[in-house]
Every structure is written in structure tokens, then in C-alpha cells.
N, C-alpha and C. Protein backbone atom coordinates (compact mmCIF):
# COMPACT_ATOMS: atom_id res chain seq x y z
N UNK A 1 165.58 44.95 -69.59
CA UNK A 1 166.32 44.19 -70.57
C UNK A 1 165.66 44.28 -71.95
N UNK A 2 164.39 44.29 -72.26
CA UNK A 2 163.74 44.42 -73.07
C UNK A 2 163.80 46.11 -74.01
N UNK A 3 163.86 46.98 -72.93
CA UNK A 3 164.13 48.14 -73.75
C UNK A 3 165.99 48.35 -74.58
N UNK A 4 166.72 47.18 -73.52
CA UNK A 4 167.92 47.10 -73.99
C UNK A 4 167.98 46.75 -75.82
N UNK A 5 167.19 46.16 -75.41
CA UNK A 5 167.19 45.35 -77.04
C UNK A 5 166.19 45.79 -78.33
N UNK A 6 165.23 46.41 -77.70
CA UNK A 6 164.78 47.33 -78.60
C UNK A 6 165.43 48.51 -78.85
N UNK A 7 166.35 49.07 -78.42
CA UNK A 7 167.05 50.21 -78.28
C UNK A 7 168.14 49.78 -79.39
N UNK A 8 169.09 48.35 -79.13
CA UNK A 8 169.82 48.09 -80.11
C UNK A 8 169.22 47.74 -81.40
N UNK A 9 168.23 47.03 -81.59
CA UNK A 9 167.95 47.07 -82.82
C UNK A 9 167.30 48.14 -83.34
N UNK A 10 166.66 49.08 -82.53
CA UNK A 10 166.49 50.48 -83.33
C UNK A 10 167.85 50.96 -84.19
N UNK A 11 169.24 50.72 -82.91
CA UNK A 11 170.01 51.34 -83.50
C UNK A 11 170.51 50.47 -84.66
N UNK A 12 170.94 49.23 -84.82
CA UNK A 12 170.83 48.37 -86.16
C UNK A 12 170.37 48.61 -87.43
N UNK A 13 169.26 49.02 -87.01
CA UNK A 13 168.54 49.03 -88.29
C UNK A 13 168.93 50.75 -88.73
N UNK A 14 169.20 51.66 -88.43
CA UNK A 14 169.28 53.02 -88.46
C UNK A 14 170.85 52.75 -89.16
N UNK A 15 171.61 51.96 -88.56
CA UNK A 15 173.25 52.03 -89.18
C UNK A 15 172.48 51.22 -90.72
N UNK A 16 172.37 50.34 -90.84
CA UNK A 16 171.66 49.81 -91.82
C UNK A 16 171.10 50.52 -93.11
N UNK A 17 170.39 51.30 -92.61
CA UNK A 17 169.36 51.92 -93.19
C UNK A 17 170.56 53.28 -93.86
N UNK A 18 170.91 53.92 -92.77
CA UNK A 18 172.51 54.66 -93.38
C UNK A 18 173.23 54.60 -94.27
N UNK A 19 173.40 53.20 -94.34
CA UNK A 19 175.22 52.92 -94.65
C UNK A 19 175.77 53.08 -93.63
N UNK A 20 176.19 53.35 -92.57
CA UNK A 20 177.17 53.18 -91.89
C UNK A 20 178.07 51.96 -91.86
N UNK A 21 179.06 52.33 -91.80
CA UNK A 21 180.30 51.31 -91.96
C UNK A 21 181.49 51.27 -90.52
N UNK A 22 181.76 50.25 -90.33
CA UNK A 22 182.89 50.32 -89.24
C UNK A 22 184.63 50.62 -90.01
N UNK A 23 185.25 51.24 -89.19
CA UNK A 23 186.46 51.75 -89.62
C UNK A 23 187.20 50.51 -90.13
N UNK A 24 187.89 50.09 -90.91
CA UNK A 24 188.48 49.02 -91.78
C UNK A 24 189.88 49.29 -90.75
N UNK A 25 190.01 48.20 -90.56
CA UNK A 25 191.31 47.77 -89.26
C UNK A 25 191.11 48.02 -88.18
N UNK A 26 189.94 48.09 -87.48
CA UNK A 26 189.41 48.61 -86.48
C UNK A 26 190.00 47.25 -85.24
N UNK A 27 189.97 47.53 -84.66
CA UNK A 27 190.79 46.49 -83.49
C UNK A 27 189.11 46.40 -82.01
N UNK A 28 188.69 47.71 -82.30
CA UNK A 28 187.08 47.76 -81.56
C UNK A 28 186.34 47.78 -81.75
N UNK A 29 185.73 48.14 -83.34
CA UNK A 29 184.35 48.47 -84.04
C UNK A 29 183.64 49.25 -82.61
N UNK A 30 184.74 50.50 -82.84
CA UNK A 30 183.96 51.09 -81.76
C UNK A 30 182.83 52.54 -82.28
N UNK A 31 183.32 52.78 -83.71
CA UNK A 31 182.62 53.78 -84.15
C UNK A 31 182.72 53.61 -85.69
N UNK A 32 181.36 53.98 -86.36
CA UNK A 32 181.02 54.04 -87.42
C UNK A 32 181.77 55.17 -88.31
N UNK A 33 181.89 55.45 -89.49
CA UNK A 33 181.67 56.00 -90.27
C UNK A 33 180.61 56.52 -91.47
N UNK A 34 180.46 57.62 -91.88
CA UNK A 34 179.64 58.06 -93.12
C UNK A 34 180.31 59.10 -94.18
N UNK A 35 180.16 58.84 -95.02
CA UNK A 35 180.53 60.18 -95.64
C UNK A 35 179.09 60.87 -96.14
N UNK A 36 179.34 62.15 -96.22
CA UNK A 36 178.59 63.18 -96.21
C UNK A 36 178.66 64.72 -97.31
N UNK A 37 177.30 65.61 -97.49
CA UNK A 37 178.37 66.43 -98.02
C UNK A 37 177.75 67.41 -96.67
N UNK A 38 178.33 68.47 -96.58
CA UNK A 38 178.27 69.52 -95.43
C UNK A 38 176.95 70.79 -95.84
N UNK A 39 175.85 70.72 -94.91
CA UNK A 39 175.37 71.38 -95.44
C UNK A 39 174.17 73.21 -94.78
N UNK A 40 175.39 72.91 -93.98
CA UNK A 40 175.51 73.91 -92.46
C UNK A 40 175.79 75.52 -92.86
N UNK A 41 176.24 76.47 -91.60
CA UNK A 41 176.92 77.37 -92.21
C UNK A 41 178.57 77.17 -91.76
N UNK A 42 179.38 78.31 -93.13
CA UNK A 42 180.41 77.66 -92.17
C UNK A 42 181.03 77.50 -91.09
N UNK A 43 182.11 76.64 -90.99
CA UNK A 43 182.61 76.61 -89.83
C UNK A 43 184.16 76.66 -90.08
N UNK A 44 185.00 77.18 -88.96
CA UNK A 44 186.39 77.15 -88.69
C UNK A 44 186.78 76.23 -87.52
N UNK A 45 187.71 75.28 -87.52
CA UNK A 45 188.06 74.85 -86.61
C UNK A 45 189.54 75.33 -86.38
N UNK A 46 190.04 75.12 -85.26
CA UNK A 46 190.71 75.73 -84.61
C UNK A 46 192.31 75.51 -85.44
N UNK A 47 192.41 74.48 -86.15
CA UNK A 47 193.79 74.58 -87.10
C UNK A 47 193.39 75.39 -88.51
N UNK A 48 192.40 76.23 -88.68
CA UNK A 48 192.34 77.37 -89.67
C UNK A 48 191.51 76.58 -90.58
N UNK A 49 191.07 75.53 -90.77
CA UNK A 49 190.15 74.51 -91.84
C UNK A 49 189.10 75.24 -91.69
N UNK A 50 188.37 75.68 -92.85
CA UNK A 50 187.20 76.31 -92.85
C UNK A 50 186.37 74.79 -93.95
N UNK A 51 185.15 75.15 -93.01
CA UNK A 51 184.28 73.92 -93.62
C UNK A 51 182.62 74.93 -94.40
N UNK A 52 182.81 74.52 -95.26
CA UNK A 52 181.75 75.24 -96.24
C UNK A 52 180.53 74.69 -96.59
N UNK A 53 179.25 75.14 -97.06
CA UNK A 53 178.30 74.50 -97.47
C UNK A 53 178.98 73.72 -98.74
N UNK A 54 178.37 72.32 -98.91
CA UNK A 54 178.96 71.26 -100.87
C UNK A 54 180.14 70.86 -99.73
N UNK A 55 180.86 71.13 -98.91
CA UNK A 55 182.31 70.32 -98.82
C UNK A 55 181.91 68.93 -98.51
N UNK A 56 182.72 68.10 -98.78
CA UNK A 56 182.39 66.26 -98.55
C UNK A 56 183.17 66.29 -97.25
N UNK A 57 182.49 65.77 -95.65
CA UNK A 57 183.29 65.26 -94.49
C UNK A 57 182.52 64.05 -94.35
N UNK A 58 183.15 63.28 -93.40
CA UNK A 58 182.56 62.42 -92.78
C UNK A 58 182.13 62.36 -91.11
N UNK A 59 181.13 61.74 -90.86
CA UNK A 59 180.52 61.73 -89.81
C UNK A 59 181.19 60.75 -88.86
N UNK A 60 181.29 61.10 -87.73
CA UNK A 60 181.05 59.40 -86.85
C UNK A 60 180.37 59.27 -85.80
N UNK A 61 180.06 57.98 -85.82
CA UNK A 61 179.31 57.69 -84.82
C UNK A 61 179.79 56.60 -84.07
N UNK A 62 179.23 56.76 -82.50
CA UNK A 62 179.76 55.17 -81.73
C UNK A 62 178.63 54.34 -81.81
N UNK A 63 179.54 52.97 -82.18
CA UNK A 63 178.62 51.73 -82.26
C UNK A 63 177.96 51.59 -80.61
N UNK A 64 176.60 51.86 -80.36
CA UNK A 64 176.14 51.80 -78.89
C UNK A 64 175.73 50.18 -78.51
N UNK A 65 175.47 49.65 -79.55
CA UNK A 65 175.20 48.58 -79.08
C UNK A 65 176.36 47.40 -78.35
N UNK A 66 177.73 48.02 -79.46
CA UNK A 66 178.71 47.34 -78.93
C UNK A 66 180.15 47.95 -78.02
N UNK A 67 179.16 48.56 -77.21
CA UNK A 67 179.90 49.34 -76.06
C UNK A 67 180.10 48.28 -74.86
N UNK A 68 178.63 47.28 -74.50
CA UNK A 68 178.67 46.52 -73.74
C UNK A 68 180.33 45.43 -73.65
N UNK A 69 180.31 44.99 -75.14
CA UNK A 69 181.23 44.32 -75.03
C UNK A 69 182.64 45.26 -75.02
N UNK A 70 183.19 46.42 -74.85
CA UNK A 70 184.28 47.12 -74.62
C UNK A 70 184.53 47.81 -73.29
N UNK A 71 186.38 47.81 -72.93
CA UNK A 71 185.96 48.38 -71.93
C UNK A 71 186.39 49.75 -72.01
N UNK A 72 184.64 50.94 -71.07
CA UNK A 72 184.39 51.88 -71.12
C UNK A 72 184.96 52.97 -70.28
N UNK A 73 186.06 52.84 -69.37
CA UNK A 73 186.43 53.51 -69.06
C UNK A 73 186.93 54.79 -69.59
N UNK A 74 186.97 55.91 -68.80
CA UNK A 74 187.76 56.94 -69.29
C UNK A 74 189.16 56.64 -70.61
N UNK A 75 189.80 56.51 -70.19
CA UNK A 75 190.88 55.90 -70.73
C UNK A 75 191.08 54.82 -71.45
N UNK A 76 190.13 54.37 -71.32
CA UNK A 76 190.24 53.22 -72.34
C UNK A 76 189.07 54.03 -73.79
N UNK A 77 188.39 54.47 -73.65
CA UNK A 77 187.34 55.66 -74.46
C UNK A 77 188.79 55.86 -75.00
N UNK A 78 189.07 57.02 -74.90
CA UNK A 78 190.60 57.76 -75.44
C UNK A 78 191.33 56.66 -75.87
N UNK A 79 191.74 55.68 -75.93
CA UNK A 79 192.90 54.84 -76.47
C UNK A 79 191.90 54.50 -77.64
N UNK A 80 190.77 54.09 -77.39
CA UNK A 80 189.73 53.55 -78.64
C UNK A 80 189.66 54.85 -79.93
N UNK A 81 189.26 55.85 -79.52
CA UNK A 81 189.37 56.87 -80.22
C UNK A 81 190.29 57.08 -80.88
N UNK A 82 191.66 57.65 -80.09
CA UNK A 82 192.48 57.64 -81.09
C UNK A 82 193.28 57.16 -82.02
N UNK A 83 192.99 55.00 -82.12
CA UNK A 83 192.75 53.97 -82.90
C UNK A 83 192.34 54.12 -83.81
N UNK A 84 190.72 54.80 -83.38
CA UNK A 84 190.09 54.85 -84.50
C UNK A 84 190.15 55.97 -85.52
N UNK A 85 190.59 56.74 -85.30
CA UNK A 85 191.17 58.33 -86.03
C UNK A 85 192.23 58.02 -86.22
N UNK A 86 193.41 57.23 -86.32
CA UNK A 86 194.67 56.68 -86.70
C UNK A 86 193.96 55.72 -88.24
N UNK A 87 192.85 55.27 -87.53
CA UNK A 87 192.77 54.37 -88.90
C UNK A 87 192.14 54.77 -89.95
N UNK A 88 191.42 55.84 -89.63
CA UNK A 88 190.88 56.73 -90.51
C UNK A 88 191.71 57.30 -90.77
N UNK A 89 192.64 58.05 -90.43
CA UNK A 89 193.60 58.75 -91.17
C UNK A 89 193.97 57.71 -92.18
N UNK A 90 194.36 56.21 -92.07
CA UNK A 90 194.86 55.23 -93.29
C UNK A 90 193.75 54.94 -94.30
N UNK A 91 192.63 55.99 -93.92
CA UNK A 91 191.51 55.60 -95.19
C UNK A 91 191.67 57.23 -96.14
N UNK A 92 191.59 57.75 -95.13
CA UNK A 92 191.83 59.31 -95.95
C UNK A 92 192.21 59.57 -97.12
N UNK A 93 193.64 58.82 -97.32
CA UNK A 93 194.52 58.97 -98.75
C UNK A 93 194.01 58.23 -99.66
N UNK A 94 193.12 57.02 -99.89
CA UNK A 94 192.07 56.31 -100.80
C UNK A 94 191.50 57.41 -101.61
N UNK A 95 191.79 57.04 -102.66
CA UNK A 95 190.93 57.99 -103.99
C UNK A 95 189.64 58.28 -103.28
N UNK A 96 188.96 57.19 -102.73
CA UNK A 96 187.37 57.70 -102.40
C UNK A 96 187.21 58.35 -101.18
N UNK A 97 188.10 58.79 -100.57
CA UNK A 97 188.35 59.68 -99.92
C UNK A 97 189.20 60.97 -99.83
N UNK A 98 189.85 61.46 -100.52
CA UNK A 98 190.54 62.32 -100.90
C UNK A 98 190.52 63.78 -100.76
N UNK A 99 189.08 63.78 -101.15
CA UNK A 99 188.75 65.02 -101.36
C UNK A 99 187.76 65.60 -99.56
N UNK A 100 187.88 64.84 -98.63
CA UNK A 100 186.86 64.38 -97.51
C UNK A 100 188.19 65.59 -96.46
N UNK A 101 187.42 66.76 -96.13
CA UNK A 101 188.00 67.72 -95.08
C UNK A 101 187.86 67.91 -93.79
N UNK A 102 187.33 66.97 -93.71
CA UNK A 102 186.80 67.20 -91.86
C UNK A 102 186.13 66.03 -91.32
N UNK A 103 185.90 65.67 -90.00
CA UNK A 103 185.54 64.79 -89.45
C UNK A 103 184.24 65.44 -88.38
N UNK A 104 183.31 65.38 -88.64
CA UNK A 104 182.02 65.89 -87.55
C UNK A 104 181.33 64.70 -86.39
N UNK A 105 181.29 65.08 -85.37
CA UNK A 105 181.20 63.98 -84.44
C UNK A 105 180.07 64.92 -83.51
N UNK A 106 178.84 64.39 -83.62
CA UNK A 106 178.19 65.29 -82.14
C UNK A 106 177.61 63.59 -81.05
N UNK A 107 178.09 64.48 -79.91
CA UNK A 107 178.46 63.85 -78.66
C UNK A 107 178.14 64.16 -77.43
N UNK A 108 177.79 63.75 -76.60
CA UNK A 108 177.97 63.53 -75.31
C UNK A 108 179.39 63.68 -74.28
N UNK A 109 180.24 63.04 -75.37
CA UNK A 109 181.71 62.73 -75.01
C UNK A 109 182.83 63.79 -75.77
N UNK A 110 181.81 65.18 -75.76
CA UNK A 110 182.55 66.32 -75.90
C UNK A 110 184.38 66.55 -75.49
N UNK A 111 184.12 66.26 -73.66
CA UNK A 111 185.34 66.29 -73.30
C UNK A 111 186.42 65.22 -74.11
N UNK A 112 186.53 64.48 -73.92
CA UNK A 112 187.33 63.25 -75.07
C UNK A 112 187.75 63.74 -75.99
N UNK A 113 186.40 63.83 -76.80
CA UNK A 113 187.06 64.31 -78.39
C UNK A 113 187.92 65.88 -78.42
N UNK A 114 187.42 66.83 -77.49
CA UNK A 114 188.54 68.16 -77.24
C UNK A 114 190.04 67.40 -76.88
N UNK A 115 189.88 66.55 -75.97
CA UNK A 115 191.59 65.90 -75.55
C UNK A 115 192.03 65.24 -76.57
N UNK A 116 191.57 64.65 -77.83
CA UNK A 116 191.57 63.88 -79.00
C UNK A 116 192.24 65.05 -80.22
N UNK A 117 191.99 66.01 -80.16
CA UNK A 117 191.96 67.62 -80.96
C UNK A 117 191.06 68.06 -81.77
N UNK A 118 190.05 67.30 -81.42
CA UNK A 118 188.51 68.13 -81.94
C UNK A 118 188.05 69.45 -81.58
N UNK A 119 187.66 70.24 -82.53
CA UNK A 119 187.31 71.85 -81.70
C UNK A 119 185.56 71.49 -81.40
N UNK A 120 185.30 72.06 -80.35
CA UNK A 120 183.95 72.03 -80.32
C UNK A 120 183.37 73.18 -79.93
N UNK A 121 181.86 72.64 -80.93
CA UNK A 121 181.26 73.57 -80.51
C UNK A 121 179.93 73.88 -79.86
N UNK A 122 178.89 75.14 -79.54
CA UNK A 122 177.45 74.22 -79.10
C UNK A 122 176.73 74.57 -79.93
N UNK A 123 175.45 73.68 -80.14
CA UNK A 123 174.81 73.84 -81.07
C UNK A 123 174.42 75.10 -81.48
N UNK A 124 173.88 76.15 -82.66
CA UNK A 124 173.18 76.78 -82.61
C UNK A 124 172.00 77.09 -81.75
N UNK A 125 171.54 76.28 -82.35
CA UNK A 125 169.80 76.10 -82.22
C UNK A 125 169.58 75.20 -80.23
N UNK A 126 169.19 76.00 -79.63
CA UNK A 126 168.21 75.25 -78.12
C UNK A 126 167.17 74.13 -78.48
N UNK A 127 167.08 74.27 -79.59
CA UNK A 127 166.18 73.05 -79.15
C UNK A 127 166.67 72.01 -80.28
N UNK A 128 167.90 71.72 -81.21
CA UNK A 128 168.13 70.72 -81.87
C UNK A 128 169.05 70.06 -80.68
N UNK A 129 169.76 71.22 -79.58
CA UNK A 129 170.50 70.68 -78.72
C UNK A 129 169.94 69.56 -77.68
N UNK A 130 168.60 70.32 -77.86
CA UNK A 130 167.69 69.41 -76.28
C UNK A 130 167.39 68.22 -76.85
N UNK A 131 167.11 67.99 -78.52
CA UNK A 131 166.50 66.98 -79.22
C UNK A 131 167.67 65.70 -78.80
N UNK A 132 168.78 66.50 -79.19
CA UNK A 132 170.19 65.07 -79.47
C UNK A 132 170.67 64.86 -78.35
N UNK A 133 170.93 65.88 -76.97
CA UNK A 133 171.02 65.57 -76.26
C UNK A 133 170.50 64.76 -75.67
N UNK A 134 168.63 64.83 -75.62
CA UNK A 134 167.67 63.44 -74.96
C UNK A 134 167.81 62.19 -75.60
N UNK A 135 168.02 62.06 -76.91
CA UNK A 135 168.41 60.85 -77.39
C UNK A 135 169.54 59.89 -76.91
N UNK A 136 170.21 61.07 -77.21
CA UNK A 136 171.68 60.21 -76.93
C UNK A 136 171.96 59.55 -75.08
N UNK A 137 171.04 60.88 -74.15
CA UNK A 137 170.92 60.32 -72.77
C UNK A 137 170.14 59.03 -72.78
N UNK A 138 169.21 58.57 -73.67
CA UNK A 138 168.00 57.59 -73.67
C UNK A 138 169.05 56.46 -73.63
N UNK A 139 170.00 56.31 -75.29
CA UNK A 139 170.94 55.48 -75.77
C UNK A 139 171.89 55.27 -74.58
N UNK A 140 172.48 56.13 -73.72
CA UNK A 140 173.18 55.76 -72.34
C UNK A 140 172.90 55.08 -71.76
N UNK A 141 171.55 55.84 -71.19
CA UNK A 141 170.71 55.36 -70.13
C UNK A 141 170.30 53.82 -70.25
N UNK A 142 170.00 53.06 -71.73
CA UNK A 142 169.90 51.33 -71.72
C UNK A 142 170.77 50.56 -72.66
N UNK A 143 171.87 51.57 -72.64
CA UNK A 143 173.02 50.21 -72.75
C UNK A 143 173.65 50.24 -72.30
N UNK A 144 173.89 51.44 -70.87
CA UNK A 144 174.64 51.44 -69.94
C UNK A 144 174.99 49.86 -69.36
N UNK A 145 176.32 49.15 -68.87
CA UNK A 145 176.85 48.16 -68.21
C UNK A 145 176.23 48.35 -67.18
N UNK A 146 175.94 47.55 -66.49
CA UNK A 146 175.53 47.12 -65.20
C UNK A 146 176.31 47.29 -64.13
N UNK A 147 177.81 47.33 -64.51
CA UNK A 147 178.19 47.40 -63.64
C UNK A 147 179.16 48.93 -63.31
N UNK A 148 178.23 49.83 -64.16
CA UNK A 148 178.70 51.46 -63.97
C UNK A 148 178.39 51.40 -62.81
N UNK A 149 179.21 52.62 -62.21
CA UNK A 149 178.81 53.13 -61.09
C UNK A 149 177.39 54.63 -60.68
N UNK A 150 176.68 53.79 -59.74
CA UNK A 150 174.79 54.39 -59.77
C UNK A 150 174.80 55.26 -59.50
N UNK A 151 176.20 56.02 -58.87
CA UNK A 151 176.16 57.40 -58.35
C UNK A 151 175.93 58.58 -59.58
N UNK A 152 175.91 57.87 -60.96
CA UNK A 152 176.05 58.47 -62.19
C UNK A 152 175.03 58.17 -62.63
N UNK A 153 174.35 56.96 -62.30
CA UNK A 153 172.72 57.48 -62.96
C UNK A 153 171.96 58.39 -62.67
N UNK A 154 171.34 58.65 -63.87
CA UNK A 154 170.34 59.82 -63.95
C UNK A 154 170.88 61.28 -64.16
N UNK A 155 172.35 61.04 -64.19
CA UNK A 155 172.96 62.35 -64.62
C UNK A 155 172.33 62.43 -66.35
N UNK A 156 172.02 63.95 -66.44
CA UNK A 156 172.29 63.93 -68.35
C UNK A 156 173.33 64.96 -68.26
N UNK A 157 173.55 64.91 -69.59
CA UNK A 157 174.87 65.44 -69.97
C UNK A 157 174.04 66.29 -71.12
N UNK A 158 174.64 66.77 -71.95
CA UNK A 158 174.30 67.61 -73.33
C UNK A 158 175.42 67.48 -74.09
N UNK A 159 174.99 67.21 -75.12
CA UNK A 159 175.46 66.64 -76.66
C UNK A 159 175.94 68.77 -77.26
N UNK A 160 177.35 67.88 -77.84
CA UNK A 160 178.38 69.30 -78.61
C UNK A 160 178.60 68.60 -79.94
N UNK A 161 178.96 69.75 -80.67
CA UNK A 161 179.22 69.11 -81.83
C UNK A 161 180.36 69.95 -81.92
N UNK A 162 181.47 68.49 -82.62
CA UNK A 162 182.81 68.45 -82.95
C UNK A 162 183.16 68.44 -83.92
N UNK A 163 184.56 68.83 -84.31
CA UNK A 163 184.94 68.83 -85.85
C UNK A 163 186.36 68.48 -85.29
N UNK A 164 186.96 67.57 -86.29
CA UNK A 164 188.17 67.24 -86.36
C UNK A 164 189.13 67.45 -88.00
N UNK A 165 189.73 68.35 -87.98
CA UNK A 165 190.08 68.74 -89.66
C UNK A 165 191.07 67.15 -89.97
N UNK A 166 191.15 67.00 -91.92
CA UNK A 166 192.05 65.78 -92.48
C UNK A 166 192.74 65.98 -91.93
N UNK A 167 193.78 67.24 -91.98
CA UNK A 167 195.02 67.31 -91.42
C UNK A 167 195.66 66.90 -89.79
N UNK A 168 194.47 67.03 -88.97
CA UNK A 168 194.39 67.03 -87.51
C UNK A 168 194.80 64.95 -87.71
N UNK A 169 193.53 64.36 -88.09
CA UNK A 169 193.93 62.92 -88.16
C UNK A 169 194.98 62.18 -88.75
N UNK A 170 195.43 63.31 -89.81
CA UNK A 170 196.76 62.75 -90.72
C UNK A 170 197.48 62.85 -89.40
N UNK A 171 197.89 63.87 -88.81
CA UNK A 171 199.19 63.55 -87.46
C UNK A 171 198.67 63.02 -86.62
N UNK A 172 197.76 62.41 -86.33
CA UNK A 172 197.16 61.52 -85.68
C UNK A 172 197.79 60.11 -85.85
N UNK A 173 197.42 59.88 -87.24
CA UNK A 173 198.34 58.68 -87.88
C UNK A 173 199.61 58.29 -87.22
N UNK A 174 200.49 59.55 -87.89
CA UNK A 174 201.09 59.29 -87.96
C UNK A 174 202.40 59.23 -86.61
N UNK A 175 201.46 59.72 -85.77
CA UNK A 175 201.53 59.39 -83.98
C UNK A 175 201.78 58.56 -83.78
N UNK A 176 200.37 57.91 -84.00
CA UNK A 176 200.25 56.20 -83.44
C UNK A 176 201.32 55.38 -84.37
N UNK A 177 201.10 55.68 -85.62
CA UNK A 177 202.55 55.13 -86.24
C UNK A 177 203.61 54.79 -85.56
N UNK A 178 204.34 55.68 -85.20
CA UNK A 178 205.58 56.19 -84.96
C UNK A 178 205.50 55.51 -83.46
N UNK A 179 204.45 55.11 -82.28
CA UNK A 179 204.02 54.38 -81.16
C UNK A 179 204.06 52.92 -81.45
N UNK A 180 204.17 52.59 -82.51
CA UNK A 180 203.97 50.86 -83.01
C UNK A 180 204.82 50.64 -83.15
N UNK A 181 206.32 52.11 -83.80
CA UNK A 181 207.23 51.23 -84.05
C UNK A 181 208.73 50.81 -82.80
């Protein structure tokens, strides 16, 4: 219990220390935002968006601490997600976002974000993969619910990194839109 809580306020203070922000209309505060500028080589994702060194995207991240209080199922993951990329798409068109081409997400929860329409990919580099991957298993591993099932502990997984282009979340929007009404 104790590493539980050092684990969240590590992560606290790191969103903190960021900026990170929760998505504005968020119904889960299930994942953060950042904006960023890109400073990689490029990349293509799979709707033809080429992402360049200088381009402005934003990052996201899941709030881990407040996973406990959501529920984590498969499917319920995916309904949260694509909430939250619906509502980002309603931040997109904001002057202070405008110019923002892509969405970068590295994960664990690779599969998801591909069913979501993220292209992914694997890291370059073996050992930035082994770095984020052990982290992010650590971050599982003690805020995992109690009441997961144990047949899944001690699995690790390995962390991908995703890209989701503006355009991909604009029909995203305007999905879930068109589902509300």
C-alpha cells in the first residue's frame, strides 16, 4: 500500500511539474494532455500526415493514479478513450490549438489505441523501449485494482508508440457527435 502511494505522488508531482492538464469536458479525467513541439525523425501515419521535426502535437497520457477509481475493463478503456479524443477533437479548433497535427501516445495499451485509429509503431531504439516499457509495467504493477484478475500478474507487456493525426480525431468528434444525437 505504501508503494501505492508513493508511486501516485511520484506521478502527481511529475503531471505538476509538466503542466499536464486533464481534457476540458472530460466525463473521466482519464488522460492528460500536453502540448509539445516534435522533435524526432519523421513520421507518417497511416492517413498520409507526415509529422516533422518544429511541428506542434500533443502528447497524452493516462491519469494512473485515477484508474483505481474507473472502471478498467477492456471496453470500458475504449469507451473512455474515445470520449476523450472526441473531446479533444472540441479543443483542436481553439486558436491555441490550431496549428497542433498529431496526437502521440506511447503505451502499453497499444492494442486499444490501433482499434481507436492510432498507427503504431515500435520504438527505434532497444533500449528506450526496455526503459518505458519497465516503467510503465512498475506504474501497473501498484495501481493495479485488487480486484484484477492474478492470472495476469506478473505479465509485462512492452510499451509502442502511437500517433493519432488532427484529422483522425476531428471524425472522431464528429462520431460521437452524431451518437449523442
Amino acid at each position: 500500500m505504501a508503494v501505492n502511494k508513493l508511486v501516485a505522488l511520484f506521478d502527481k508531482t511529475l503531471v505538476k511539474h509538466r503542466g499536464w492538464k486533464h481534457l476540458p469536458g472530460s466525463k473521466y479525467n482519464f488522460l492528460y494532455f500536453v502540448p509539445e513541439v516534435y522533435k524526432g525523425k519523421d513520421v507518417i501515419i497511416q492517413d498520409g500526415t507526415v509529422i516533422r521535426k518544429g511541428d506542434k502535437i500533443l502528447e497524452i497520457h493516462i491519469d494512473n493514479p485515477n484508474l483505481v477509481n474507473l472502471e478498467t475493463g477492456y471496453s470500458s478503456l475504449f469507451i473512455m478513450l474515445k470520449d476523450e479524443l472526441a473531446n479533444l477533437g472540441r479543443l483542436l479548433p481553439e486558436k491555441e490549438y490550431e496549428e497542433y497535427k498529431a496526437v502521440l501516445a506511447i503505451t502499453l495499451l497499444y492494442r486499444l489505441a490501433t482499434r481507436a485509429g492510432f498507427t503504431v509503431f515500435e520504438f527505434e531504439s532497444s533500449f528506450n523501449r526496455k526503459m518505458v516499457s519497465l516503467g510503465e509495467n512498475i506504474l501497473r504493477a501498484t495501481l493495479r485494482k485488487e480486484k484484477e484478475d492474478k492470472s495476469k500478474k506478473g505479465k509485462k507487456r512492452i510499451a509502442k508508440v502511437c500517433w493519432i493525426s488532427r484529422e483522425q480525431i476531428m471524425s472522431i468528434k464528429m462520431e460521437e457527435e452524431i451518437k449523442e444525437k
